[in-house]
N, C-alpha and C. Protein backbone atom coordinates (compact mmCIF):
# COMPACT_ATOMS: atom_id res chain seq x y z
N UNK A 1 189.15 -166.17 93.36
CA UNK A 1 190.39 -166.46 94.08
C UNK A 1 190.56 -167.97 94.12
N UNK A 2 191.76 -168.83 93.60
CA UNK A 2 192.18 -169.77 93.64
C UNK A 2 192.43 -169.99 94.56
N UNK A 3 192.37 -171.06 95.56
CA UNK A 3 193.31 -171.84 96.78
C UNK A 3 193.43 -173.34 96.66
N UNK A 4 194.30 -173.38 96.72
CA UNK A 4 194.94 -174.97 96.65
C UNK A 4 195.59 -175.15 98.04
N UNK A 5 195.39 -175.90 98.51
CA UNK A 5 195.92 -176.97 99.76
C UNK A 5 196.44 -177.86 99.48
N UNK A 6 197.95 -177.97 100.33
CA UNK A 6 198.87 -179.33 100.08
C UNK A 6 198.82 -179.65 101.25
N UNK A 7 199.77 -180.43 101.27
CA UNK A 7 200.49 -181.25 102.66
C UNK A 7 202.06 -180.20 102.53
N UNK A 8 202.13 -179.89 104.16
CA UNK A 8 203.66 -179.11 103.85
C UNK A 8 204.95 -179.67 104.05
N UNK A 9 205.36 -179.53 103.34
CA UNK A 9 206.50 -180.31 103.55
C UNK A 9 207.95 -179.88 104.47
N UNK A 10 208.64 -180.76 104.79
CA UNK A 10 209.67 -180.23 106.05
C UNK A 10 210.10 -179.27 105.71
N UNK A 11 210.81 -178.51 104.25
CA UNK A 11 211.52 -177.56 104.22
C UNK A 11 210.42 -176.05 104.22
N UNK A 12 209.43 -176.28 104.02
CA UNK A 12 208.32 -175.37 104.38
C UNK A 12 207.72 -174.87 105.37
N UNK A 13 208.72 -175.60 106.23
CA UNK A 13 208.60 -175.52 107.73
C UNK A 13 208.98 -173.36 108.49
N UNK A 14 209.61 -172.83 107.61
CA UNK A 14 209.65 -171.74 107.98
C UNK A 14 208.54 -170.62 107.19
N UNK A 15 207.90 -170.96 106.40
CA UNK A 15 206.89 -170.12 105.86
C UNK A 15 205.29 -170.40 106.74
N UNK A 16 205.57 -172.03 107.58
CA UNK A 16 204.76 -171.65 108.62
C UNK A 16 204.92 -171.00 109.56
N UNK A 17 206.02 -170.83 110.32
CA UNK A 17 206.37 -170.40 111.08
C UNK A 17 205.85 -168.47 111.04
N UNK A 18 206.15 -168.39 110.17
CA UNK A 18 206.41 -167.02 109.60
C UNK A 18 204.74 -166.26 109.91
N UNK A 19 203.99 -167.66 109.36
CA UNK A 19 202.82 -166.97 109.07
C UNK A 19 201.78 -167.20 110.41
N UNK A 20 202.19 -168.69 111.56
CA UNK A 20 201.70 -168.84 112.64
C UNK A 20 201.73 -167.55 113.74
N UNK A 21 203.53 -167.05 113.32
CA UNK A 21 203.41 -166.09 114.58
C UNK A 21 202.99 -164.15 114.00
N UNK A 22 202.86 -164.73 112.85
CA UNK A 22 202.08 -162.71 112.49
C UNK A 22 200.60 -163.35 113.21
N UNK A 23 200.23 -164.05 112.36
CA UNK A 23 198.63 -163.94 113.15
C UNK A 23 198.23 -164.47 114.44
N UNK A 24 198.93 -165.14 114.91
CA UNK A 24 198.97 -165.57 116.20
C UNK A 24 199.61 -163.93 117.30
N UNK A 25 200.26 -163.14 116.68
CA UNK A 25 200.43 -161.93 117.12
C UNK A 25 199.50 -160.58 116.91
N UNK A 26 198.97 -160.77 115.91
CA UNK A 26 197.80 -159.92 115.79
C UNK A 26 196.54 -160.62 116.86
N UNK A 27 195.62 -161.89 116.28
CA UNK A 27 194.70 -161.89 117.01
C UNK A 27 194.75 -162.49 118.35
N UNK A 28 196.05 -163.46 118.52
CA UNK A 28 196.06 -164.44 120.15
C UNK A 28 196.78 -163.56 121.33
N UNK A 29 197.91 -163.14 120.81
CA UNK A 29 199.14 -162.28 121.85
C UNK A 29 198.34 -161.69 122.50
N UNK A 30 197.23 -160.61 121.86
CA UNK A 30 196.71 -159.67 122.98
C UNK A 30 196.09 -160.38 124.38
N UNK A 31 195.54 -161.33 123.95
CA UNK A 31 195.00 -162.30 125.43
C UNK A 31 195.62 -162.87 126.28
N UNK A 32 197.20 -162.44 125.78
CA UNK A 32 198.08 -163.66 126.64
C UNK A 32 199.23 -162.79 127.27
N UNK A 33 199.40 -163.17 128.43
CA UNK A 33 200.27 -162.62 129.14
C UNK A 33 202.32 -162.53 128.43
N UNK A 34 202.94 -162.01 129.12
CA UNK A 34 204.11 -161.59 128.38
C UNK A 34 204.86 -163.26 128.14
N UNK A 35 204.52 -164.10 129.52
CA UNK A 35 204.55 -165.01 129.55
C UNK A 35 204.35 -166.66 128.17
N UNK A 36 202.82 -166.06 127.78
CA UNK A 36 202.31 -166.79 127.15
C UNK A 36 202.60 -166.83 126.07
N UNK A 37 202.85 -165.34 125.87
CA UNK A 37 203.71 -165.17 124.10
C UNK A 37 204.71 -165.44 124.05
N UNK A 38 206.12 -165.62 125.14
CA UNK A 38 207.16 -166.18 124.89
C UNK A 38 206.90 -167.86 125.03
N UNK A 39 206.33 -168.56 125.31
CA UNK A 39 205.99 -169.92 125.61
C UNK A 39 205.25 -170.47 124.30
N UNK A 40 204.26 -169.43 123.77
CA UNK A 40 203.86 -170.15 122.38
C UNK A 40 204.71 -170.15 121.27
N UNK A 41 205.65 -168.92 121.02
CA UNK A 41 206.83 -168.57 120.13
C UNK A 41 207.66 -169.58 120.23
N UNK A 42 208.22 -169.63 121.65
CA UNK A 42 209.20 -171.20 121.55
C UNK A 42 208.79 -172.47 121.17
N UNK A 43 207.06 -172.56 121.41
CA UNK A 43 206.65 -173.68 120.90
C UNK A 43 206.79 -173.72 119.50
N UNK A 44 206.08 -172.56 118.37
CA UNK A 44 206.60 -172.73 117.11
C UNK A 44 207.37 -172.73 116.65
N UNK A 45 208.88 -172.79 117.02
CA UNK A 45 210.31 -172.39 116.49
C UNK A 45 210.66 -174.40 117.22
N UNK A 46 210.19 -174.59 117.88
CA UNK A 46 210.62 -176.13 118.02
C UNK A 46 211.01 -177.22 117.09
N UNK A 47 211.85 -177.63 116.55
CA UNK A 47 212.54 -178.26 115.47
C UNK A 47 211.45 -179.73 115.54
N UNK A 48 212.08 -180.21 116.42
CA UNK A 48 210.93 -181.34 117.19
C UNK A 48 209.89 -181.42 116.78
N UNK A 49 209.26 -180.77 116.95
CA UNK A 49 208.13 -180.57 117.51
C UNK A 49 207.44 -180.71 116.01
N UNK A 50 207.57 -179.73 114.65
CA UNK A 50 207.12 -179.72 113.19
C UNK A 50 207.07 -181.19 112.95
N UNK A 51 207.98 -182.07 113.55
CA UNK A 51 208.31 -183.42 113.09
C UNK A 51 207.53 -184.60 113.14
N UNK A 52 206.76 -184.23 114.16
CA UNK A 52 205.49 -185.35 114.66
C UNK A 52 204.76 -184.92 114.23
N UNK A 53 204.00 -183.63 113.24
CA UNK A 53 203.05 -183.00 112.93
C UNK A 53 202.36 -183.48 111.00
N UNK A 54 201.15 -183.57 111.03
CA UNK A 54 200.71 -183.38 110.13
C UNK A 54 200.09 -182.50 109.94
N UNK A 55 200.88 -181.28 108.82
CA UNK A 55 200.47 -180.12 108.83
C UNK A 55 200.39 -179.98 107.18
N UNK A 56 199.12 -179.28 106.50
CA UNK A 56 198.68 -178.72 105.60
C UNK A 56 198.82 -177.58 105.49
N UNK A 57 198.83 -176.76 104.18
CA UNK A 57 198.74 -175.58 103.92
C UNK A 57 197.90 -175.07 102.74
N UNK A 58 197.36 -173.82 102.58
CA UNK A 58 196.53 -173.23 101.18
C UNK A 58 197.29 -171.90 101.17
N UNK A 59 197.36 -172.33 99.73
CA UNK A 59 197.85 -171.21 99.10
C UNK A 59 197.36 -170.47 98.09
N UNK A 60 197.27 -168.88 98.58
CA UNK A 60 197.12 -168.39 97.07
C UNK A 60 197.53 -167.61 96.48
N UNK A 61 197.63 -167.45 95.07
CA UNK A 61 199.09 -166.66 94.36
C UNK A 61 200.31 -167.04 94.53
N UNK A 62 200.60 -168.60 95.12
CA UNK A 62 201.89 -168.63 95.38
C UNK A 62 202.38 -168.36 96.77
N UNK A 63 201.31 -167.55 97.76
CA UNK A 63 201.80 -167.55 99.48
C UNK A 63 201.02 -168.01 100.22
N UNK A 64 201.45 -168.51 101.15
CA UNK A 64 200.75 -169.71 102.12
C UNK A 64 199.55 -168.56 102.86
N UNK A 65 199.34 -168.48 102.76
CA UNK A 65 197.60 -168.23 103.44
C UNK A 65 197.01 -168.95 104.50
N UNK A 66 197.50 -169.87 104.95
CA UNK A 66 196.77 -170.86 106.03
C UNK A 66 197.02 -172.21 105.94
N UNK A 67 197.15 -172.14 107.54
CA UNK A 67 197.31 -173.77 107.89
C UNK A 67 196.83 -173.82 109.26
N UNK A 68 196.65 -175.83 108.96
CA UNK A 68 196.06 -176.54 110.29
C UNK A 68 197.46 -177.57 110.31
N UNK A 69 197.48 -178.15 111.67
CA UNK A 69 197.89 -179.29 111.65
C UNK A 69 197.89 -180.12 112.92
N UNK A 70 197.81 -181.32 112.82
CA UNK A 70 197.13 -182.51 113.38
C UNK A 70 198.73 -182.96 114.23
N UNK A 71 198.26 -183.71 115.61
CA UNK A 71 199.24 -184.16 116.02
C UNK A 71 199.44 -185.62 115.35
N UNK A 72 200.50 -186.31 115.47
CA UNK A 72 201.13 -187.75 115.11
C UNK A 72 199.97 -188.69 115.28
N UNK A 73 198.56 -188.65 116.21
CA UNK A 73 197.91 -189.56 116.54
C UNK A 73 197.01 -189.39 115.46
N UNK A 74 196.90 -188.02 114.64
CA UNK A 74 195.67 -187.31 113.95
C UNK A 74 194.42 -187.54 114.81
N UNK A 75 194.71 -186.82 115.84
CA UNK A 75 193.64 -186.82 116.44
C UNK A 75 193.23 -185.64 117.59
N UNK A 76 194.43 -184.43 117.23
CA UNK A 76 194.45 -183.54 117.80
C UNK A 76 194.73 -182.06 117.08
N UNK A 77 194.54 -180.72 116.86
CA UNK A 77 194.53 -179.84 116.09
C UNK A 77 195.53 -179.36 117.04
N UNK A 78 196.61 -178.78 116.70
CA UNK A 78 197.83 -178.50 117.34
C UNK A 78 198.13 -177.02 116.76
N UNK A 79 197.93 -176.67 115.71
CA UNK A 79 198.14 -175.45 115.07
C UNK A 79 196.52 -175.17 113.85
N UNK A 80 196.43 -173.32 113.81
CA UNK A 80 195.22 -173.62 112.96
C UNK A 80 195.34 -172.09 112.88
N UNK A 81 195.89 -171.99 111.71
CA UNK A 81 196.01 -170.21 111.61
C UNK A 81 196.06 -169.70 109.84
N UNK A 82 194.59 -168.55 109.79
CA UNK A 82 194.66 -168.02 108.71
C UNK A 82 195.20 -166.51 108.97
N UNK A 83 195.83 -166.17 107.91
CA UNK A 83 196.15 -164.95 107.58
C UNK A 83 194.77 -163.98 107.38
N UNK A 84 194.56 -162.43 108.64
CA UNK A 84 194.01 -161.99 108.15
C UNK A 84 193.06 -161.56 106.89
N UNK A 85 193.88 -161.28 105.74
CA UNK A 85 193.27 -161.12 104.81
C UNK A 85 192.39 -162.06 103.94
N UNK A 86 192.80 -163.39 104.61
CA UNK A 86 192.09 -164.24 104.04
C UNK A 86 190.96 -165.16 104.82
N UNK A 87 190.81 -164.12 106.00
CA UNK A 87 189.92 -164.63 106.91
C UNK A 87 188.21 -164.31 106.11
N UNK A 88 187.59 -165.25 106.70
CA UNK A 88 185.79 -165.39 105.76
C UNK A 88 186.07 -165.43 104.32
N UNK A 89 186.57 -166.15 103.90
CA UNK A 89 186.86 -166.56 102.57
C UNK A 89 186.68 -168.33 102.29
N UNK A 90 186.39 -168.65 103.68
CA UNK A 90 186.23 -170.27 103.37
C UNK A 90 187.61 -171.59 103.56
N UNK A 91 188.79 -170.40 103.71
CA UNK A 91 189.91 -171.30 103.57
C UNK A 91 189.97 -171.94 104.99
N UNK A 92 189.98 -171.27 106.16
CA UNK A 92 189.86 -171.97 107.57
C UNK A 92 188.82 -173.12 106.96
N UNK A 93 187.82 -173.29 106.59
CA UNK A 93 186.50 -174.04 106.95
C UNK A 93 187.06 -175.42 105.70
N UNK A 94 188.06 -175.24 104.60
CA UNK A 94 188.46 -176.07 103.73
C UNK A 94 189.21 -176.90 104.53
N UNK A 95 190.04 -175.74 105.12
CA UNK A 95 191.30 -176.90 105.70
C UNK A 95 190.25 -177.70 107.03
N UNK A 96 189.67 -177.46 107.80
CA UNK A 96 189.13 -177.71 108.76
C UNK A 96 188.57 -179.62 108.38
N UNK A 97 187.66 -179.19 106.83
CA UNK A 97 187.24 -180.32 106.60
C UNK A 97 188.46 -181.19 105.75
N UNK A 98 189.49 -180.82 105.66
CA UNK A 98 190.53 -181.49 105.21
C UNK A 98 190.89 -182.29 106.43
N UNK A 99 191.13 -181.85 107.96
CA UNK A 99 191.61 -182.16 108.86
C UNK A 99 190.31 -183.39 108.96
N UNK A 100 189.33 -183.15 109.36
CA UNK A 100 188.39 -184.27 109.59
C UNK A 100 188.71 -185.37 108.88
N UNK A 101 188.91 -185.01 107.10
CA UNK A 101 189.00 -186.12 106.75
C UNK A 101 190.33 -186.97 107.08
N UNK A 102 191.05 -186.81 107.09
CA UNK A 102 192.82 -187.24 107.41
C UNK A 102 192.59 -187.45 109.29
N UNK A 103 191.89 -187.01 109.94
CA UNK A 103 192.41 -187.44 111.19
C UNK A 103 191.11 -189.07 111.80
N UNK A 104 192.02 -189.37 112.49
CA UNK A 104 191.63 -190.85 113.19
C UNK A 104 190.58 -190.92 114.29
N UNK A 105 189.89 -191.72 114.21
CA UNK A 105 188.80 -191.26 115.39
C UNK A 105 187.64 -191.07 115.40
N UNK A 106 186.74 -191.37 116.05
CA UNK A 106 185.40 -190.21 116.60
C UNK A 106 185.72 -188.87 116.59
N UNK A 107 186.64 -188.24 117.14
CA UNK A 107 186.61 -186.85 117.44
C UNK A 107 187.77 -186.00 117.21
N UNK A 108 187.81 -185.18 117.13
CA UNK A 108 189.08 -184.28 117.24
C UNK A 108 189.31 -183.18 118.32
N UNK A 109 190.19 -183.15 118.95
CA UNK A 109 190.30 -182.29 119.81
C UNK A 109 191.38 -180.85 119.49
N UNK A 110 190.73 -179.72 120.71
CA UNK A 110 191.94 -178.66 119.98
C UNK A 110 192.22 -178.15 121.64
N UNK A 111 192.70 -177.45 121.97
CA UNK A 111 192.99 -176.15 123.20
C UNK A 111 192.85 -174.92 122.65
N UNK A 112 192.11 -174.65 122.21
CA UNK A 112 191.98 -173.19 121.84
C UNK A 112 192.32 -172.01 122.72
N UNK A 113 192.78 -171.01 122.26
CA UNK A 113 192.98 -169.71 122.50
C UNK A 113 191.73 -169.08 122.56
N UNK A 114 191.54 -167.65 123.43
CA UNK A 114 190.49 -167.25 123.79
C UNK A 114 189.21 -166.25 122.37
N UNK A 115 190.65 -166.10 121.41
CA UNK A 115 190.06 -165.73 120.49
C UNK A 115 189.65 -166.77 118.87
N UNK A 116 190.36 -168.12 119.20
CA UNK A 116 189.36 -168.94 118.64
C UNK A 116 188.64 -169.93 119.21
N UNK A 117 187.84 -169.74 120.23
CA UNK A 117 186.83 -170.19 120.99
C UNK A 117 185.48 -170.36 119.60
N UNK A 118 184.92 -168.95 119.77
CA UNK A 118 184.01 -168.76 118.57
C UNK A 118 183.86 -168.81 117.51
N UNK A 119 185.27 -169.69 116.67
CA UNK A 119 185.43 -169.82 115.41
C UNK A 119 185.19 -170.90 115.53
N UNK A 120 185.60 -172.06 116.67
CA UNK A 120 185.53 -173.23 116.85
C UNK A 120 183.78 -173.93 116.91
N UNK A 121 183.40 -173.10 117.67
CA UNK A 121 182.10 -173.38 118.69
C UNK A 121 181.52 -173.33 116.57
N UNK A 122 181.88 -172.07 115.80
CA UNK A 122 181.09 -172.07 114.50
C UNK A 122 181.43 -173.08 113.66
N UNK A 123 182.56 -173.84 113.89
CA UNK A 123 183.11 -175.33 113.33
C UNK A 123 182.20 -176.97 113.67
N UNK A 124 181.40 -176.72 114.91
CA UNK A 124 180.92 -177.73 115.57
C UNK A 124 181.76 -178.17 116.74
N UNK A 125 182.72 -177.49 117.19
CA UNK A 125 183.13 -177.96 118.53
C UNK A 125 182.22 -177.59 120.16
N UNK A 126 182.80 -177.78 120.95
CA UNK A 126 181.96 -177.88 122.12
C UNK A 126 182.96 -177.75 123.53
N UNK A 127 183.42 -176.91 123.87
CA UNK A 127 184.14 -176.63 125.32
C UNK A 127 183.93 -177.75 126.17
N UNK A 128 184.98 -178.54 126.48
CA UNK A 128 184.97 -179.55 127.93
C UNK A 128 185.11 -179.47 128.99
N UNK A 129 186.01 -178.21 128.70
CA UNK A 129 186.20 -177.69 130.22
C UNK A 129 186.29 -176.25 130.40
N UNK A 130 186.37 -175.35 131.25
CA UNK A 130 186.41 -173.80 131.88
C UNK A 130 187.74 -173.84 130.73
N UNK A 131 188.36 -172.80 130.86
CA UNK A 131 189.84 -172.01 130.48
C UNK A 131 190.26 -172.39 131.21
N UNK A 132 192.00 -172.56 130.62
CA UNK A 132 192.71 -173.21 131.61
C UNK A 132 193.62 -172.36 131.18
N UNK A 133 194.86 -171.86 132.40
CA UNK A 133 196.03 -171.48 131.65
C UNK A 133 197.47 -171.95 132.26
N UNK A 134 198.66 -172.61 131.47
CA UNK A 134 199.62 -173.37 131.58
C UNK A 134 200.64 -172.58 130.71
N UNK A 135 202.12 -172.38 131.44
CA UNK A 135 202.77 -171.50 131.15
C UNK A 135 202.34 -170.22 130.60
N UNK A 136 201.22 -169.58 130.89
CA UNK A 136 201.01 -168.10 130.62
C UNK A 136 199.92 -168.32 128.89
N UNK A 137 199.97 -169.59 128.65
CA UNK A 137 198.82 -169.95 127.25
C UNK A 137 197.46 -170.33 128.16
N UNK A 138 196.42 -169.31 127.68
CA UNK A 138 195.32 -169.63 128.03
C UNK A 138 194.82 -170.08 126.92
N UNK A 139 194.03 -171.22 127.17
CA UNK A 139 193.03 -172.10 126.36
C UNK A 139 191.65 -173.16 126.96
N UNK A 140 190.80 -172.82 125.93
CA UNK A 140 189.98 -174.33 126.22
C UNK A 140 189.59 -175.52 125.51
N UNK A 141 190.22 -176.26 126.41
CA UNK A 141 189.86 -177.65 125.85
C UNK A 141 187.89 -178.03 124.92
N UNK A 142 188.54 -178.46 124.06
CA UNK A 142 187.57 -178.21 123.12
C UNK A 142 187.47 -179.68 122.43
N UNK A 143 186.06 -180.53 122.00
CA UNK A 143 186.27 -181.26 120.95
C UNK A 143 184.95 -181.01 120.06
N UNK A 144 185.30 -181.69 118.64
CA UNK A 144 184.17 -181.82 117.80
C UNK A 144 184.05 -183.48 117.33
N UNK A 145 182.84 -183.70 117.85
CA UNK A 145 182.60 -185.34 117.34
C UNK A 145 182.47 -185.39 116.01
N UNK A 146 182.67 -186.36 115.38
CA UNK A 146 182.67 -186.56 113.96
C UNK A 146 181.47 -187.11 113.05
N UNK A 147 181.39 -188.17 114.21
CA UNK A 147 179.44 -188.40 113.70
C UNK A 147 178.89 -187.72 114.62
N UNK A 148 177.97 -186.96 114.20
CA UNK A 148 176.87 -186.11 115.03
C UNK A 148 175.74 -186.95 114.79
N UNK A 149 174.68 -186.39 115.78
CA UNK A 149 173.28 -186.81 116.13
C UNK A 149 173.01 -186.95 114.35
N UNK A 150 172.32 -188.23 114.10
CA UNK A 150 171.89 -188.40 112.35
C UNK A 150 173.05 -189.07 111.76
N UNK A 151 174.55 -189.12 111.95
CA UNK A 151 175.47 -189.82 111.22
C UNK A 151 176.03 -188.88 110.46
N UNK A 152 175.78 -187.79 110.47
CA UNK A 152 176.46 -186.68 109.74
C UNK A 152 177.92 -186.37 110.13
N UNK A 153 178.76 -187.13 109.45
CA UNK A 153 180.18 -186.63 109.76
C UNK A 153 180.93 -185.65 109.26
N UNK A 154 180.32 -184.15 107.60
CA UNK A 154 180.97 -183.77 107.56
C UNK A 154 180.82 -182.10 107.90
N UNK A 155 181.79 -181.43 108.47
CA UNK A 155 181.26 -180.07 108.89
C UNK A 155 180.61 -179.28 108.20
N UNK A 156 179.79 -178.61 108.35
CA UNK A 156 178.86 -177.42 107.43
C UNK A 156 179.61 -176.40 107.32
């Protein structure tokens, strides 16, 4: 299986969309109140909002398969969603170290959802704080340092 990763570009802006809220509806919705799913939906449909973003994508066969993307500071993971079928295939863990390399900083931070807690924690991140939940999105604040203990900056 081929995957190639770009940078997405503005008019590509609805094939993320497309693909943030199937899987963000399969594995996040169930944890989140009726609340939380209308509050994250409006967040991805935000015109704005795509605009400050550095967001990547992998594709394969020609359909987007997954994306991350970094806030304006690159220094924050703001979106980070594979398509089922292409989950344990390595593409989360490509883009992941794509993001490291492109973002600014010691560290990167995310708010994770309750069901990528443990994808994260398997990335090298580390919970800062309990769960928190704000407009009906539960998450935890999460970072991964970039040099680890030894100088090792790139993820396994």
């Amino acid at each position: 299986m081929k995957i190639d990763i770009f940078r997405i570009a503005p008019e590509t802006q609805e094939s993320v969309r497309c693909l943030v809220g199937r899987v963000f509806m399969e594995f996040v919705a169930p944890d989140y109140s009726e609340e939380g799913v209308t509050s994250f939906l409006k967040f991805i449909h935000n015109e704005a909002m795509f605009k400050d973003l550095e967001v990547w994508g992998a594709w394969c066969e020609g359909s987007l398969v997954g994306v991350i993307a970094l806030d304006k500071q690159k220094q924050h993971i703001v979106l980070f969603f594979v398509d089922q079928r292409y989950h344990r295939c390595g593409i989360g863990k490509n883009l992941f170290r794509l993001a490291v390399k492109e973002s600014v900083g010691n560290k990167i931070t995310v708010n994770s959802s309750p069901f990528g807690v443990p994808i994260y924690e398997k990335l090298g991140f580390f919970a800062d704080q309990n769960e928190q939940t704000v407009d009906g999105i539960r998450y935890t604040p999460m970072t991964y340092w970039k040099v680890a203990k030894g100088g090792n900056d790139t993820p396994s």
